[in-house]
C-alpha atoms as a PDB file:
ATOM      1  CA  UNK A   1      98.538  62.629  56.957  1.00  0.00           C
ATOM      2  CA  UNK A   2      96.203  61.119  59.290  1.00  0.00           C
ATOM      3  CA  UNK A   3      94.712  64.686  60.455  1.00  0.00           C
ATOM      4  CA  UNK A   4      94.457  64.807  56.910  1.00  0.00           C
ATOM      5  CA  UNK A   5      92.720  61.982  56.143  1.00  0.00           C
ATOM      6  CA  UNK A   6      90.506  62.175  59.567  1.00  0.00           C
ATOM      7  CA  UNK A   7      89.437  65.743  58.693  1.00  0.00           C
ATOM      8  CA  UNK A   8      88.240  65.264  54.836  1.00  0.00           C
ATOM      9  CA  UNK A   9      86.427  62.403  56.259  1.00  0.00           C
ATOM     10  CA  UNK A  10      84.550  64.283  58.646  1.00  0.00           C
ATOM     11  CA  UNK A  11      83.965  66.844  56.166  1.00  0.00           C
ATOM     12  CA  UNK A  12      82.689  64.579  54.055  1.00  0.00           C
ATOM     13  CA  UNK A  13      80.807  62.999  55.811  1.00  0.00           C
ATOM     14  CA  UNK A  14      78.944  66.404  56.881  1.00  0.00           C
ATOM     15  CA  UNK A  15      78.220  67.336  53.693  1.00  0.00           C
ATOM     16  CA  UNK A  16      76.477  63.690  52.392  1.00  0.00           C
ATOM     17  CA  UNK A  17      74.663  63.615  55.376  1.00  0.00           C
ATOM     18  CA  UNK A  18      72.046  66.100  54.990  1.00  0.00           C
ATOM     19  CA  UNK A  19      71.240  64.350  51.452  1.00  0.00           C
ATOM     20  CA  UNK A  20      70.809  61.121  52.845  1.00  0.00           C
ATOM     21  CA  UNK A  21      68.907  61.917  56.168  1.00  0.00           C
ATOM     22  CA  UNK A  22      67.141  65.563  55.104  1.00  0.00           C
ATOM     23  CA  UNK A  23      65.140  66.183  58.149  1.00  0.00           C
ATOM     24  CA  UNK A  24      67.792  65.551  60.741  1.00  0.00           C
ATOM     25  CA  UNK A  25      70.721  67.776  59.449  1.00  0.00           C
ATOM     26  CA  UNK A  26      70.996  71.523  58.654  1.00  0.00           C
ATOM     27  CA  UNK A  27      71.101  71.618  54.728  1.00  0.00           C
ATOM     28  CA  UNK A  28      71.552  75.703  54.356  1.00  0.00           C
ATOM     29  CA  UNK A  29      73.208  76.912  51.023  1.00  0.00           C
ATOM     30  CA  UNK A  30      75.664  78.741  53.520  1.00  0.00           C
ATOM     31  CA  UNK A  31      76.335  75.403  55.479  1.00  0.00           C
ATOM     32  CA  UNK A  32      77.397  73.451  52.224  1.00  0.00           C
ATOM     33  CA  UNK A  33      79.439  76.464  51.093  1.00  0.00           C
ATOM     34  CA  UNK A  34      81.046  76.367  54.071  1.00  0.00           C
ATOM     35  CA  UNK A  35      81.486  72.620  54.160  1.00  0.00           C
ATOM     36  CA  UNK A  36      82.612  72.643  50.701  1.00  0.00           C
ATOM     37  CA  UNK A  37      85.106  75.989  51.249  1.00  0.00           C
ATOM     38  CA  UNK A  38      86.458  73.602  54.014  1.00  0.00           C
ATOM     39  CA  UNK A  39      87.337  70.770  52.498  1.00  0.00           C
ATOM     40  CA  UNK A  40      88.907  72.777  49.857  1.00  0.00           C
ATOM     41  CA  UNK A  41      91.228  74.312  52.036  1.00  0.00           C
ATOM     42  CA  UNK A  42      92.048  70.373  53.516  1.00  0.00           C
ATOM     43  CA  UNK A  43      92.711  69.150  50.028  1.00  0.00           C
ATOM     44  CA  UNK A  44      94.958  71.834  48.428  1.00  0.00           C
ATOM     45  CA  UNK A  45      97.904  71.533  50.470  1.00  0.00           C
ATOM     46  CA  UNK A  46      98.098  67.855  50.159  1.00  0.00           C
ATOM     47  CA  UNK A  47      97.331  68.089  46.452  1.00  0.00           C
ATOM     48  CA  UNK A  48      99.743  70.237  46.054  1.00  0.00           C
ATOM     49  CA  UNK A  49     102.626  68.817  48.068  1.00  0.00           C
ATOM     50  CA  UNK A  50     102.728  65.480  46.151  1.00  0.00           C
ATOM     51  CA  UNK A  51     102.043  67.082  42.379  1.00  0.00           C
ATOM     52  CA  UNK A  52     105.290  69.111  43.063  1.00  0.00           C
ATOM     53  CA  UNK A  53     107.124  66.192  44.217  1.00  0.00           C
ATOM     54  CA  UNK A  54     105.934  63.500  41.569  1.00  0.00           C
ATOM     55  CA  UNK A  55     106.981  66.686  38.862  1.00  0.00           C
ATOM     56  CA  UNK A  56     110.683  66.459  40.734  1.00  0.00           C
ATOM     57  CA  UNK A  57     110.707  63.071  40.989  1.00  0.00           C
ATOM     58  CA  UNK A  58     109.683  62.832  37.065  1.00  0.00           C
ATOM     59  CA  UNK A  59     112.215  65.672  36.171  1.00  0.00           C
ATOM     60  CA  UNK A  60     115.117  63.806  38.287  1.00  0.00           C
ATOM     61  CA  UNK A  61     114.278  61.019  35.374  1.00  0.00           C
ATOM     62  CA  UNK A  62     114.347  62.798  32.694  1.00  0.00           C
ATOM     63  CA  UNK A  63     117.714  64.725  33.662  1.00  0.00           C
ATOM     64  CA  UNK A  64     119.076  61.334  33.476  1.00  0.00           C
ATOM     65  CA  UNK A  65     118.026  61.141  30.076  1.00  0.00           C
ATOM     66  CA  UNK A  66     119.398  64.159  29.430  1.00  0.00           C
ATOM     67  CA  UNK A  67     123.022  63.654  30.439  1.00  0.00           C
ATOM     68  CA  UNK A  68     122.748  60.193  28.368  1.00  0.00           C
ATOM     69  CA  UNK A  69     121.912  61.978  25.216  1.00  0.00           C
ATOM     70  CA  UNK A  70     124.184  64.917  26.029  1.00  0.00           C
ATOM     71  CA  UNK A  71     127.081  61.801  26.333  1.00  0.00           C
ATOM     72  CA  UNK A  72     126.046  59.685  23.193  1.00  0.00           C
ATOM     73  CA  UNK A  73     126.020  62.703  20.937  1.00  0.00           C
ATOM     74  CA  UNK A  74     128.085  65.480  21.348  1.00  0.00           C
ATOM     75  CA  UNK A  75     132.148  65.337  21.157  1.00  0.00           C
ATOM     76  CA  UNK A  76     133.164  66.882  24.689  1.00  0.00           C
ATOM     77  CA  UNK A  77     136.493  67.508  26.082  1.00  0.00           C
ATOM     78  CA  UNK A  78     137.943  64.749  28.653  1.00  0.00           C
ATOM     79  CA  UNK A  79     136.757  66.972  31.500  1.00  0.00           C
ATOM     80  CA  UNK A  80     133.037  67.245  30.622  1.00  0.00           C
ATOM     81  CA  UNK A  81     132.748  64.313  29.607  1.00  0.00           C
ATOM     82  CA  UNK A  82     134.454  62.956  32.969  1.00  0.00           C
ATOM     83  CA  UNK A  83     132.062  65.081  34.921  1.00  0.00           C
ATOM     84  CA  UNK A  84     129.252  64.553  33.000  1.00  0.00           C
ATOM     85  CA  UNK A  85     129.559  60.798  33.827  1.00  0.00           C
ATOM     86  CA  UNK A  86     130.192  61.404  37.390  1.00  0.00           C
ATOM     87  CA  UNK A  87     126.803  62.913  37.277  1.00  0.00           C
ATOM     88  CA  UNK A  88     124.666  60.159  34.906  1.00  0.00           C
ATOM     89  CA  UNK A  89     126.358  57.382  37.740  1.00  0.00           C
ATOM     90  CA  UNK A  90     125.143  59.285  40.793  1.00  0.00           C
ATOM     91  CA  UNK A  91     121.860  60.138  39.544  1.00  0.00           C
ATOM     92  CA  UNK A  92     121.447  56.358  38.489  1.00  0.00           C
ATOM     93  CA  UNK A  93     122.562  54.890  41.981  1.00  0.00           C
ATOM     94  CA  UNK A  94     120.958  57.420  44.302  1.00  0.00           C
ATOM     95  CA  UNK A  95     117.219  57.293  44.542  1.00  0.00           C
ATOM     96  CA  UNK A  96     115.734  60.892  44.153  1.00  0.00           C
ATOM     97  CA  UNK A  97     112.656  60.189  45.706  1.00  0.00           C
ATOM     98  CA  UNK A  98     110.759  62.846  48.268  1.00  0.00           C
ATOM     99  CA  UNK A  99     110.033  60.804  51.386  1.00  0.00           C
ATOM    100  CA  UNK A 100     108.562  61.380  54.595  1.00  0.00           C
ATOM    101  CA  UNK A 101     111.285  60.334  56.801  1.00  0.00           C
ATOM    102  CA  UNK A 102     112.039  57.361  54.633  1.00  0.00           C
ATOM    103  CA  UNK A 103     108.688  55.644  55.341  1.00  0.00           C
ATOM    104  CA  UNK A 104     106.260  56.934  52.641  1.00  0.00           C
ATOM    105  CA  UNK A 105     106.833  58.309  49.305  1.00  0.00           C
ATOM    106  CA  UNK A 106     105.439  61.454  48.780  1.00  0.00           C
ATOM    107  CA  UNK A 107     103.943  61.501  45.330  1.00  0.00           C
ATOM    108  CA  UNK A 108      99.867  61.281  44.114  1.00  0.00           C
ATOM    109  CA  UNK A 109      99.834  57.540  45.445  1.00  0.00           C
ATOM    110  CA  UNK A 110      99.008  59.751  48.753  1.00  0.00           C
ATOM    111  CA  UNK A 111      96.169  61.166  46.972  1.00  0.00           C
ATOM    112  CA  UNK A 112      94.609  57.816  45.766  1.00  0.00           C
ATOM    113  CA  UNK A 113      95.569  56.437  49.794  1.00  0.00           C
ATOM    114  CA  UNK A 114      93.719  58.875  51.193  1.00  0.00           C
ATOM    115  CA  UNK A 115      90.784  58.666  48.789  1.00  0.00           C
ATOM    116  CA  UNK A 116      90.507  55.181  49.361  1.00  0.00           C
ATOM    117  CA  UNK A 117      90.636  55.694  52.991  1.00  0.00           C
ATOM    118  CA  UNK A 118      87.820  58.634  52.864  1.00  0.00           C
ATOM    119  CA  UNK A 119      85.593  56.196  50.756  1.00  0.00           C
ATOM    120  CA  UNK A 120      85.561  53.092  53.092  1.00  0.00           C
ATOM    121  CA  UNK A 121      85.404  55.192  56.194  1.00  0.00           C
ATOM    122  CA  UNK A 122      82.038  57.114  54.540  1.00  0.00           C
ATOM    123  CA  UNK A 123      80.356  54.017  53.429  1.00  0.00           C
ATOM    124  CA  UNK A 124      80.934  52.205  56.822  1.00  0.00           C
ATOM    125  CA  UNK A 125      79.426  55.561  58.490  1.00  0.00           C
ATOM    126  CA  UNK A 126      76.600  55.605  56.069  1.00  0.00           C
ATOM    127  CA  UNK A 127      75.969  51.691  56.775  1.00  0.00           C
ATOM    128  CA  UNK A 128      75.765  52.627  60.459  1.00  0.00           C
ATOM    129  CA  UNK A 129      73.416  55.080  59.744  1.00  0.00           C
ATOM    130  CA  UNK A 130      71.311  53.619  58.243  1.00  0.00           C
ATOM    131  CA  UNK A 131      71.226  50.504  60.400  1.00  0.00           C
ATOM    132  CA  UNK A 132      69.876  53.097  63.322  1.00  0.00           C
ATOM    133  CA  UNK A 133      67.118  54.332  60.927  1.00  0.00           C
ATOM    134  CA  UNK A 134      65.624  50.744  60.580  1.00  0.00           C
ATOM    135  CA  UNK A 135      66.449  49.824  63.972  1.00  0.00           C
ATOM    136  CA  UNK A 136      64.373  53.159  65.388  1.00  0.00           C
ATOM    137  CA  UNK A 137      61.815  52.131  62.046  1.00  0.00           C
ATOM    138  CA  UNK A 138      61.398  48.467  63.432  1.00  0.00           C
ATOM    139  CA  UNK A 139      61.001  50.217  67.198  1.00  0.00           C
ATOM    140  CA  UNK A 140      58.375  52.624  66.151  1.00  0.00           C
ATOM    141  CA  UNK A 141      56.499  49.837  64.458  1.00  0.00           C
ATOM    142  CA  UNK A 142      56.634  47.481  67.087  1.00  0.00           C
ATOM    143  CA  UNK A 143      55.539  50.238  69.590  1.00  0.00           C
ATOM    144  CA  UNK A 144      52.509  50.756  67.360  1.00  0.00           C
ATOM    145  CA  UNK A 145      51.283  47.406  67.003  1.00  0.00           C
ATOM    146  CA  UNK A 146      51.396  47.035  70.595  1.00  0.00           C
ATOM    147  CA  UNK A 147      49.352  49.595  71.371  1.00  0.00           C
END
C-alpha cells in the first residue's frame, strides 16, 4: 500500500502544481490527461480490492442472518437443522474478515487511510512551496534595494 499511497501522492501533487505555480510547470491539456489517466489507473485497483472485500465481508453478515431466520422459522428435519447450526456457530465464532497477513483489514477504511495520507503529504508539499516562493520573493527584494 505504501507504493500506493507514495505514487497517488506524487501524482497529485503533479497535477496541483501547475495551478498553483503556472509559470514554472508544464500545464499542457495532454500533460493533465496524462496525469489524470495515471492516477486513474493507481486508484482502481485499490478501489476495487477493498469494495469487493467490504461486499464479502457484509455478505458473510448477512448469511448469518440468513441461517438464523432459516432456523427460527421453518420446521427442518434433525439433520438440517443439526447442520444448519453447525454452520450459524462457526460463522459466529470465526471472524470472516479479508486481511493482509493479519495486520490490516482490507475494506474502504484503506481508501479513507490513504486519502488522509495523500492530503497531509500535499499540503505539507504545498507549504514548502510556497515557503521557497517568499523566501526567493524576500531575496529578490532585498537584492533590489541594495542596489
Amino acid at each position: 500500500m505504501t507504493y500506493f499511497t507514495a505514487s497517488i501522492i506524487y501524482s497529485v501533487y503533479n497535477f496541483t502544481m501547475p495551478l498553483i505555480r503556472p509559470g514554472q510547470f508544464e500545464t499542457t491539456p495532454v500533460n493533465c490527461i496524462r496525469i489524470l489517466a495515471w492516477l486513474f489507473i493507481e486508484i482502481f485497483p485499490i478501489s476495487l480490492l477493498t469494495t469487493n472485500g467490504t461486499n464479502a465481508t457484509t455478505e458473510m453478515k448477512k448469511t448469518l442472518d440468513t441461517i438464523d431466520e432459516i432456523l427460527d422459522r421453518c420446521i427442518l428435519c434433525r439433520g438440517i437443522k443439526s447442520e444448519l447450526n453447525h454452520c450459524s456457530l462457526e460463522l459466529l465464532h470465526n471472524n470472516f474478515e479479508f486481511t493482509a497477513f493479519d495486520v490490516i483489514a482490507i475494506n474502504n477504511t484503506i481508501l479513507r487511510s490513504i486519502f488522509s495520507a495523500v492530503v497531509t503529504y500535499l499540503i505539507i508539499f504545498i507549504q514548502f512551496q510556497l515557503s521557497g516562493i517568499r523566501k526567493n520573493v524576500r531575496t529578490n527584494e532585498s537584492d533590489s534595494l541594495d542596489s
